[in-house]
PDB file of N, CA and C in Angstrom:
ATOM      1  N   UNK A   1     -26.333   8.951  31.089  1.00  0.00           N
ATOM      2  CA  UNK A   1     -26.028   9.381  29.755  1.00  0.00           C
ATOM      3  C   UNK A   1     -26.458  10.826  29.544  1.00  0.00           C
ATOM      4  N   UNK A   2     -27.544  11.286  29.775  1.00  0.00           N
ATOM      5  CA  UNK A   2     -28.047  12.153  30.008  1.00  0.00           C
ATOM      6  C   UNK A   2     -27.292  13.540  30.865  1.00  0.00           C
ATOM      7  N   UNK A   3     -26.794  13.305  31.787  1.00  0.00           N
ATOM      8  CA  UNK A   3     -26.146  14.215  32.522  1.00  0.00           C
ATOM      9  C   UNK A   3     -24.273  14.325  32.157  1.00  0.00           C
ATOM     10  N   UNK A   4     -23.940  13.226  31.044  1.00  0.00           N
ATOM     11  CA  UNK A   4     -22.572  13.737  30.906  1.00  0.00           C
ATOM     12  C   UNK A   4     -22.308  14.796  29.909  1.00  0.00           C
ATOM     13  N   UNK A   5     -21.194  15.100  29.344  1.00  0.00           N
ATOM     14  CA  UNK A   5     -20.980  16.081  28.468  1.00  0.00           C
ATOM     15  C   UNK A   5     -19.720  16.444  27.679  1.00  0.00           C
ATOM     16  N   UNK A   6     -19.595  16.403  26.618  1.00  0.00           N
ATOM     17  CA  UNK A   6     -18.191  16.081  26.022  1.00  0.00           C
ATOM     18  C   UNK A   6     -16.878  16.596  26.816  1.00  0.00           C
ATOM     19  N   UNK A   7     -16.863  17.715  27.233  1.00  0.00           N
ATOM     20  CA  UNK A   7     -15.766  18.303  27.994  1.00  0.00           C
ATOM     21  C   UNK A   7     -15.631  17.509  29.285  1.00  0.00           C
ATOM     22  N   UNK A   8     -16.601  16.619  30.166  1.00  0.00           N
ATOM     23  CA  UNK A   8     -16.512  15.675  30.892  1.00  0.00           C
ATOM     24  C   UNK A   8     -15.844  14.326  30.169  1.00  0.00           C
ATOM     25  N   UNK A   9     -15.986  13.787  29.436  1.00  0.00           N
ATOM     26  CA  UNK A   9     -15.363  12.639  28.551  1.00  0.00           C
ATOM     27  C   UNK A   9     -14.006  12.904  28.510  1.00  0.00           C
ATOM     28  N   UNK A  10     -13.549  14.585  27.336  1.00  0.00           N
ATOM     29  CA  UNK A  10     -12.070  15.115  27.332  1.00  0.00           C
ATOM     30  C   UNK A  10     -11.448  14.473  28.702  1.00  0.00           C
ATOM     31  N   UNK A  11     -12.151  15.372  29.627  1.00  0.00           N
ATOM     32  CA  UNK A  11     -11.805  15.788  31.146  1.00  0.00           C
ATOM     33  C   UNK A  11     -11.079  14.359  31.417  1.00  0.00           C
ATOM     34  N   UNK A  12     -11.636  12.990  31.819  1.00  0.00           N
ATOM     35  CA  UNK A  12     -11.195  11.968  31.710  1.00  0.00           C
ATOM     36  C   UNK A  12     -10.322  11.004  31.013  1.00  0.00           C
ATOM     37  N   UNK A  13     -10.139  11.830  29.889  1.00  0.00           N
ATOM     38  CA  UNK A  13      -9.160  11.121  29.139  1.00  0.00           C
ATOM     39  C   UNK A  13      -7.843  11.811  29.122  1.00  0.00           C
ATOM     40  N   UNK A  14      -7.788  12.975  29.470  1.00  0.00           N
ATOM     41  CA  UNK A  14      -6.823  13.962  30.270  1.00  0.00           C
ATOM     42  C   UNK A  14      -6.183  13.574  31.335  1.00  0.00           C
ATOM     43  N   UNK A  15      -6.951  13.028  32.090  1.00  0.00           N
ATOM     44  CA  UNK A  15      -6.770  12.631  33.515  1.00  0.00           C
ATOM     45  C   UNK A  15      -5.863  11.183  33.667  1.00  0.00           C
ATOM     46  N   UNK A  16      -6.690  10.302  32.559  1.00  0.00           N
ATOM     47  CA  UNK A  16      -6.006   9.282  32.749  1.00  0.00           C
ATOM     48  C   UNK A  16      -5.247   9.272  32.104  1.00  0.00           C
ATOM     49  N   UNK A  17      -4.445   9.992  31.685  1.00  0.00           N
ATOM     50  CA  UNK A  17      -2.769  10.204  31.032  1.00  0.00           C
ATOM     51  C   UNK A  17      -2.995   8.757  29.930  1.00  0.00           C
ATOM     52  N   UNK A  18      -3.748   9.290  28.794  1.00  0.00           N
ATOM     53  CA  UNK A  18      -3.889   9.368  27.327  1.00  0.00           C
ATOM     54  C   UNK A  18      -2.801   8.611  26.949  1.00  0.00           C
ATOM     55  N   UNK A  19      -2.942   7.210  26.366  1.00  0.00           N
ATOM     56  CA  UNK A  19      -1.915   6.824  25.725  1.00  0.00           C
ATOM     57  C   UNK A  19      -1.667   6.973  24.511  1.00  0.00           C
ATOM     58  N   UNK A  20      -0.890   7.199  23.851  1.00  0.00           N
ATOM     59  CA  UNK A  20      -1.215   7.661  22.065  1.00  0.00           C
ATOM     60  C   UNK A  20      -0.408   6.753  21.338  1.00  0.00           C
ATOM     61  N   UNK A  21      -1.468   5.571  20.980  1.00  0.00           N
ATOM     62  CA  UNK A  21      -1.463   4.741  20.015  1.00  0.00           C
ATOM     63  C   UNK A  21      -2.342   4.407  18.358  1.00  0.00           C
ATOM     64  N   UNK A  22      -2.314   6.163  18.496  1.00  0.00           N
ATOM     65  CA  UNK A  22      -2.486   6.278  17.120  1.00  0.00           C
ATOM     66  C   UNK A  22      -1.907   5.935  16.096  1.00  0.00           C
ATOM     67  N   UNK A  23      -0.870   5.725  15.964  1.00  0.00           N
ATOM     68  CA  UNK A  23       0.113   5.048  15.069  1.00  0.00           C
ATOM     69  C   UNK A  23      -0.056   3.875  14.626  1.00  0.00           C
ATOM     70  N   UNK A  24      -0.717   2.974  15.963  1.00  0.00           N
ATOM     71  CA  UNK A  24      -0.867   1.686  15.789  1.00  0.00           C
ATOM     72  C   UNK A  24      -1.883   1.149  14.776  1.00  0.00           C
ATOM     73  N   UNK A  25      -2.571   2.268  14.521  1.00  0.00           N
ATOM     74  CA  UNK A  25      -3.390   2.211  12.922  1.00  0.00           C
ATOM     75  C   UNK A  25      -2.972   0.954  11.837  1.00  0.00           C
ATOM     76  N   UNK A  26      -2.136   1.571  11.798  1.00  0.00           N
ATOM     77  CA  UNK A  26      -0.995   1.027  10.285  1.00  0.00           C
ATOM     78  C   UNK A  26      -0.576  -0.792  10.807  1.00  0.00           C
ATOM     79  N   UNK A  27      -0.606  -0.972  11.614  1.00  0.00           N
ATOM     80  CA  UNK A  27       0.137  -2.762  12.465  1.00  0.00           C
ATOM     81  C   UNK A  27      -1.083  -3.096  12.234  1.00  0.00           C
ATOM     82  N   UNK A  28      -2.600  -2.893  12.268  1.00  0.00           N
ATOM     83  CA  UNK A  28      -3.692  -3.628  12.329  1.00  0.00           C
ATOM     84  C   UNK A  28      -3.797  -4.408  10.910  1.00  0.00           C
ATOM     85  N   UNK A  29      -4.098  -5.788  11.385  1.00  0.00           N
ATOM     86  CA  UNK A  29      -3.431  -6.487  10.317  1.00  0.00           C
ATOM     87  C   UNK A  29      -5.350  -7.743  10.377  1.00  0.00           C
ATOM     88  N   UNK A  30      -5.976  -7.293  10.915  1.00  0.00           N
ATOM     89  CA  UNK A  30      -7.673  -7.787  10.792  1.00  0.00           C
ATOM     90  C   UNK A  30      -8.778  -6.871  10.232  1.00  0.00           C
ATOM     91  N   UNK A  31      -9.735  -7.118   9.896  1.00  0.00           N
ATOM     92  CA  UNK A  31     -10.684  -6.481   9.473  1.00  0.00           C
ATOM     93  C   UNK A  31     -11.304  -5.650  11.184  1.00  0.00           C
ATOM     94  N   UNK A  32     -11.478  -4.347  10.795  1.00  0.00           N
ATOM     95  CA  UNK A  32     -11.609  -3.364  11.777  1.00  0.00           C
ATOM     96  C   UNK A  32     -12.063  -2.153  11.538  1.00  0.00           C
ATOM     97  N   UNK A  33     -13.240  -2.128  12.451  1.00  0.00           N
ATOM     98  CA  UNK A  33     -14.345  -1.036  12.205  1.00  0.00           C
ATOM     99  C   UNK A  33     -14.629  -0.299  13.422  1.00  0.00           C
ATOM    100  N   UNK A  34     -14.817   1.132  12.770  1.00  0.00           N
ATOM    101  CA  UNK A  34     -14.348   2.210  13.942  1.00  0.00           C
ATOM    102  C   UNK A  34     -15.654   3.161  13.561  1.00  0.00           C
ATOM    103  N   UNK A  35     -16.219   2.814  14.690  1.00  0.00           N
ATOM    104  CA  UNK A  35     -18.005   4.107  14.580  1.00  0.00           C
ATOM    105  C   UNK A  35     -17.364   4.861  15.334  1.00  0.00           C
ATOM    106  N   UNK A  36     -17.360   5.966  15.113  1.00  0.00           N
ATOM    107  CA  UNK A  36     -17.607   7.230  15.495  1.00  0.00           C
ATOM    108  C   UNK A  36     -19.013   8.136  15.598  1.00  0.00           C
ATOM    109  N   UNK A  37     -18.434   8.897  16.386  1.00  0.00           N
ATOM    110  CA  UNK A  37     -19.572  10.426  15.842  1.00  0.00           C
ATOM    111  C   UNK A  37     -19.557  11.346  15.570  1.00  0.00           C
ATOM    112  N   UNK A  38     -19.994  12.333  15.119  1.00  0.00           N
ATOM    113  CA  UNK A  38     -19.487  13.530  15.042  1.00  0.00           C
ATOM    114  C   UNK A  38     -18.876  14.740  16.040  1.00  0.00           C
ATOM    115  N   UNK A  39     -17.972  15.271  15.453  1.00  0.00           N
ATOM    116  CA  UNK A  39     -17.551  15.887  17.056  1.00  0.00           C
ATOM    117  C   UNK A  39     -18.449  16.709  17.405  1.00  0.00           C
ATOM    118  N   UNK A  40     -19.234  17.716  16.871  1.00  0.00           N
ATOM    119  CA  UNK A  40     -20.002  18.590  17.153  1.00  0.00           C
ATOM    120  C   UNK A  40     -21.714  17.802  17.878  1.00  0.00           C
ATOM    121  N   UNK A  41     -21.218  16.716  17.948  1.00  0.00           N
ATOM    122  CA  UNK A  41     -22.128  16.134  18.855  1.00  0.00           C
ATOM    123  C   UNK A  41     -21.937  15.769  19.670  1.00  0.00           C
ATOM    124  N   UNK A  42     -20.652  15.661  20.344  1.00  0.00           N
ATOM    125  CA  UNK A  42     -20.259  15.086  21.119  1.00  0.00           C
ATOM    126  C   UNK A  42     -19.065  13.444  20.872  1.00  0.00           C
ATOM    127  N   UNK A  43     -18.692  13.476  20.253  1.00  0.00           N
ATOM    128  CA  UNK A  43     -18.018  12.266  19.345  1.00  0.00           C
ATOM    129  C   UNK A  43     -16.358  12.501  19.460  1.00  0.00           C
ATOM    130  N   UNK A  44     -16.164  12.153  19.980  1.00  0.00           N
ATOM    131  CA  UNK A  44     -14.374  12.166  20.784  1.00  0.00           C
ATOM    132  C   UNK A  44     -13.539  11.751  19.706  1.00  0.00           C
ATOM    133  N   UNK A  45     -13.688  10.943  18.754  1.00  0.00           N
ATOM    134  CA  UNK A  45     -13.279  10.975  17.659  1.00  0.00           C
ATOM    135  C   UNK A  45     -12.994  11.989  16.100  1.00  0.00           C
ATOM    136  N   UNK A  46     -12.070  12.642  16.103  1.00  0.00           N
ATOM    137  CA  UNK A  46     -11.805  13.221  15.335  1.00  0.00           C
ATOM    138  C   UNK A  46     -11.030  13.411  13.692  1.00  0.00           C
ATOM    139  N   UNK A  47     -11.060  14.371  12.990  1.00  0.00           N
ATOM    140  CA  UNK A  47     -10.865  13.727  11.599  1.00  0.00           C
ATOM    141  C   UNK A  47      -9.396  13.866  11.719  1.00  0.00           C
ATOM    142  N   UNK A  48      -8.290  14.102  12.434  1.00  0.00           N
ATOM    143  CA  UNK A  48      -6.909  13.393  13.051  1.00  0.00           C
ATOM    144  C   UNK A  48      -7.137  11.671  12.682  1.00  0.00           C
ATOM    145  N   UNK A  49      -8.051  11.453  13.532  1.00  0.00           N
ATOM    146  CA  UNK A  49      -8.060   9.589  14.030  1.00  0.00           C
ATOM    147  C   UNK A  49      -8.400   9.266  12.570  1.00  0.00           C
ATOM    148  N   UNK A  50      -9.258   9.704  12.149  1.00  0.00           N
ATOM    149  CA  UNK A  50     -10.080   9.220  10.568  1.00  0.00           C
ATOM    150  C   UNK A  50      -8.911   9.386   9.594  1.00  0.00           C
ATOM    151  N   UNK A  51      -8.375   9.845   9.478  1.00  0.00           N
ATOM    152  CA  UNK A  51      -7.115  10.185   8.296  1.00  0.00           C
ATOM    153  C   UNK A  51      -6.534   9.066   8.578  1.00  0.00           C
ATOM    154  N   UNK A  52      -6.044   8.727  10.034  1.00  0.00           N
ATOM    155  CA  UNK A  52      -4.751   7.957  10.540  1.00  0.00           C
ATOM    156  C   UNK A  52      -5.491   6.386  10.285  1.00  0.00           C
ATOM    157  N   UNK A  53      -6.866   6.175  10.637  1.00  0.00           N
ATOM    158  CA  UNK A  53      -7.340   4.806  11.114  1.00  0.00           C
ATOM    159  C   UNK A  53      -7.823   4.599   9.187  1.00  0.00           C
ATOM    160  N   UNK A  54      -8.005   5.462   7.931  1.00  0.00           N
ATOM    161  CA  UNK A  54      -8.585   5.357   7.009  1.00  0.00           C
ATOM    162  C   UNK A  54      -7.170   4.885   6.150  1.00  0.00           C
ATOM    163  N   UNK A  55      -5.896   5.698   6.387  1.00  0.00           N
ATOM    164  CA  UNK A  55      -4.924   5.094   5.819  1.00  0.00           C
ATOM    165  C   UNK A  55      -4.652   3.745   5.900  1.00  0.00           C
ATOM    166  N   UNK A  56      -5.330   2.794   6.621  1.00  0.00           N
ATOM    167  CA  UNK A  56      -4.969   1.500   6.393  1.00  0.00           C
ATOM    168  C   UNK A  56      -6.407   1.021   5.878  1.00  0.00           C
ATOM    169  N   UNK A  57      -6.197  -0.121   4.898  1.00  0.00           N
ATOM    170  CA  UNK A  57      -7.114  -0.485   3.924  1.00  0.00           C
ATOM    171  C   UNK A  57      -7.962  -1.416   4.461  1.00  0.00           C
ATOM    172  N   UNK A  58      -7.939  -2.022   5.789  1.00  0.00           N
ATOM    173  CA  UNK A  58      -8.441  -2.879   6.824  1.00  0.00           C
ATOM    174  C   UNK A  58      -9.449  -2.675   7.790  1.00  0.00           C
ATOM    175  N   UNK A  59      -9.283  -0.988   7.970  1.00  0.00           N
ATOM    176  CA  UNK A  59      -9.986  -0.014   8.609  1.00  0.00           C
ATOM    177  C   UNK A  59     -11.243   0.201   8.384  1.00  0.00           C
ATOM    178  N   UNK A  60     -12.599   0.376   8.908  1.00  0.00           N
ATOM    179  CA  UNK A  60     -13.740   1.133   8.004  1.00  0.00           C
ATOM    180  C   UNK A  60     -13.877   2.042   9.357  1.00  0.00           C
ATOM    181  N   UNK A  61     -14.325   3.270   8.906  1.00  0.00           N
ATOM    182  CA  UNK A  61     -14.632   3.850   9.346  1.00  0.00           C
ATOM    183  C   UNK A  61     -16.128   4.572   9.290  1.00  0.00           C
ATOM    184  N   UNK A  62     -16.734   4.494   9.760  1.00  0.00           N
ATOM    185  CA  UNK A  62     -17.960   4.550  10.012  1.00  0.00           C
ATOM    186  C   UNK A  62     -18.471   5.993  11.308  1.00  0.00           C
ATOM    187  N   UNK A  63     -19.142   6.957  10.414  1.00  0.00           N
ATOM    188  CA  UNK A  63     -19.650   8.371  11.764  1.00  0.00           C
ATOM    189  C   UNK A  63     -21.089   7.765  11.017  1.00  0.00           C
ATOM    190  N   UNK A  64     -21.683   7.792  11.952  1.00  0.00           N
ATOM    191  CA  UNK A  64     -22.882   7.217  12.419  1.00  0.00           C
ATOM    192  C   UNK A  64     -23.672   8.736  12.604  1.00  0.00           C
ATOM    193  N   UNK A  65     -25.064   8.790  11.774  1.00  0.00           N
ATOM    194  CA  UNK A  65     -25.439  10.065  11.898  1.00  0.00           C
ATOM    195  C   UNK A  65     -26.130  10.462  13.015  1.00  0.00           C
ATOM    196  N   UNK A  66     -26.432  11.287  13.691  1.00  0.00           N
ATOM    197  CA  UNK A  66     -27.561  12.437  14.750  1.00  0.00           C
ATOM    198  C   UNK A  66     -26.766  11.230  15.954  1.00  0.00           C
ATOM    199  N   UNK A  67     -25.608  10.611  15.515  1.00  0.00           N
ATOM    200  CA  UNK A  67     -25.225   9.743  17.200  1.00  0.00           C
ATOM    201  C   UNK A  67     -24.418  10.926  18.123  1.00  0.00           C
ATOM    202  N   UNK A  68     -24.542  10.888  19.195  1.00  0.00           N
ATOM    203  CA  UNK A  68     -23.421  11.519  20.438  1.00  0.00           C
ATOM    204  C   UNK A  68     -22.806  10.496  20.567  1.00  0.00           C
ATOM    205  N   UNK A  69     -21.915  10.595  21.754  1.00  0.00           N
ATOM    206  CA  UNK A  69     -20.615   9.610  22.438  1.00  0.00           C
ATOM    207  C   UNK A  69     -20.857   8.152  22.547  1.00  0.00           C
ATOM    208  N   UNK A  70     -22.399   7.976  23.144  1.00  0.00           N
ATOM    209  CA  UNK A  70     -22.710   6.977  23.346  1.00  0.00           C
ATOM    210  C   UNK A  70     -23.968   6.094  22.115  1.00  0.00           C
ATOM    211  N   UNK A  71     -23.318   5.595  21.212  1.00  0.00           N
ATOM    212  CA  UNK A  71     -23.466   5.386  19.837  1.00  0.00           C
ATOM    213  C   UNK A  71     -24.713   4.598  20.003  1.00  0.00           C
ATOM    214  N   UNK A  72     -23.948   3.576  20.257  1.00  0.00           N
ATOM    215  CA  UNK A  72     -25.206   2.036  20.074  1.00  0.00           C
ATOM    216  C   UNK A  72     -26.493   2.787  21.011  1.00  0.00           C
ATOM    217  N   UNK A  73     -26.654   3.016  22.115  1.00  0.00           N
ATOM    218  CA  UNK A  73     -27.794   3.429  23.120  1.00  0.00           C
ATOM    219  C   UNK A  73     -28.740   4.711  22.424  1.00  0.00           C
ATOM    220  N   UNK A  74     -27.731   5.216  21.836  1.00  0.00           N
ATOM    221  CA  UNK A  74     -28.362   6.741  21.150  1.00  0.00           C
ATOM    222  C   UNK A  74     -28.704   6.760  19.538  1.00  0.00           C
ATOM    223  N   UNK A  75     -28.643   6.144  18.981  1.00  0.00           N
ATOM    224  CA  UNK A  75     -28.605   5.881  17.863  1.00  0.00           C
ATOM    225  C   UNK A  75     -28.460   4.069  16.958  1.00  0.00           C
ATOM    226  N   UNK A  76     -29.481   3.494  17.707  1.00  0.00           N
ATOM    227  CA  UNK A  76     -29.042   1.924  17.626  1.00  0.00           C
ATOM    228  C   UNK A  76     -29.100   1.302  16.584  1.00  0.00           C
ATOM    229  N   UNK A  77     -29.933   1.487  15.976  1.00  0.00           N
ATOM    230  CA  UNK A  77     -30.277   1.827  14.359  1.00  0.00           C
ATOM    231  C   UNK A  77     -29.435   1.912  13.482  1.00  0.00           C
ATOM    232  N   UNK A  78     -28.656   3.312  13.424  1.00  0.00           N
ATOM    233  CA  UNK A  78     -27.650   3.367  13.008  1.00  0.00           C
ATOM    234  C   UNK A  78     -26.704   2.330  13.196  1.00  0.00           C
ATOM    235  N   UNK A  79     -26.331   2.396  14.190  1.00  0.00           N
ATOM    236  CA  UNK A  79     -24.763   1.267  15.179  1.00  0.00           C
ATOM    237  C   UNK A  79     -25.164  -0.168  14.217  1.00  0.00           C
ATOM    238  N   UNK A  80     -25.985  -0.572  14.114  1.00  0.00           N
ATOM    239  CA  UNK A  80     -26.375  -1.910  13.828  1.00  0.00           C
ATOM    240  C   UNK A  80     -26.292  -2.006  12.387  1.00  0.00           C
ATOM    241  N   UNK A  81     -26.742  -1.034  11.443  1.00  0.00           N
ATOM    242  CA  UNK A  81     -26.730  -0.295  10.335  1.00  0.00           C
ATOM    243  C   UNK A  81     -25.330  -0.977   9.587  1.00  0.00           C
ATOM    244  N   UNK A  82     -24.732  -0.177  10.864  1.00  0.00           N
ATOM    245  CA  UNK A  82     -22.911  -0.265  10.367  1.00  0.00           C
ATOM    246  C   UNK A  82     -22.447  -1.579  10.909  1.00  0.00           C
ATOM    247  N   UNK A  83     -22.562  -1.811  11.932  1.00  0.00           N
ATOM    248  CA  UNK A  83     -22.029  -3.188  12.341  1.00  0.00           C
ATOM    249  C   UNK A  83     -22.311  -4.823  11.875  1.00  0.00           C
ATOM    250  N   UNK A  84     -23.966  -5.065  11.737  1.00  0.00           N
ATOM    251  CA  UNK A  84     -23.800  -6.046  11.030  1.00  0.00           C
ATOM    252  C   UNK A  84     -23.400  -6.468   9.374  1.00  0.00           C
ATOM    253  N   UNK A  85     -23.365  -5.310   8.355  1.00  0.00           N
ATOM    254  CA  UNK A  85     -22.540  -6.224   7.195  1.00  0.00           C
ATOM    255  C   UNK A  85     -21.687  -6.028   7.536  1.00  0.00           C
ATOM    256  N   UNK A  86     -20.433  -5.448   8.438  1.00  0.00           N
ATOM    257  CA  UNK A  86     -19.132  -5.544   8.660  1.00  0.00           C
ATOM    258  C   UNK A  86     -19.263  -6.680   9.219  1.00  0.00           C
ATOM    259  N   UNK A  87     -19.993  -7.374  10.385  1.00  0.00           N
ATOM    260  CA  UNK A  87     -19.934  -8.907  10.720  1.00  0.00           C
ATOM    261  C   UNK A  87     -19.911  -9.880   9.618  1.00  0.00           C
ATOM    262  N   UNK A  88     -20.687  -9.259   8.780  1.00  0.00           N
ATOM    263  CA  UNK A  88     -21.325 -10.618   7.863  1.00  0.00           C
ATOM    264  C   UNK A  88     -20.137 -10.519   6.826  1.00  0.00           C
ATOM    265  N   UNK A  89     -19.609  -9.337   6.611  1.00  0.00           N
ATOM    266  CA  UNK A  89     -18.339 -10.027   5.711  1.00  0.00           C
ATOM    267  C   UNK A  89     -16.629 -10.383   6.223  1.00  0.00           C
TER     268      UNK A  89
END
């Protein structure tokens, strides 16, 4: 965790020829919650995805604060914060 780095993450998602099912936002038809992080921390998620994943009313979206890429491990507190009342309701 320690030795990766956002432009390594990009790098890989570049590589593996990116499918773009952003759209598919809008078909999600369950309760669905999306942690993010911030990009300037490292958080691959961007306010593109947040517009697209917030337009549906099913969506929560959740940036999780002082988290990098790797949310739950780096910030667990938080992650849990957000995740269990989304379980519990």
């Amino acid at each position: 965790m320690m030795k990766g780095s956002p432009a390594s993450i990009r790098t890989v998602s570049t590589e593996n020829h990116r499918m773009d099912l952003l759209d598919r936002f809008a078909e999600l038809l369950c309760p669905t919650l999306l942690l993010r992080a911030e990009v300037s921390k490292g958080g691959i998620v961007g306010p593109e995805v947040v517009a697209l994943a917030s337009a549906n009313p099913r969506v929560k979206v959740v940036t999780v604060p002082n988290a990098d890429h790797d949310i739950h491990r780096g910030q667990f507190d938080g992650f849990m914060a957000a995740v269990e009342p989304f379980l519990k309701d």
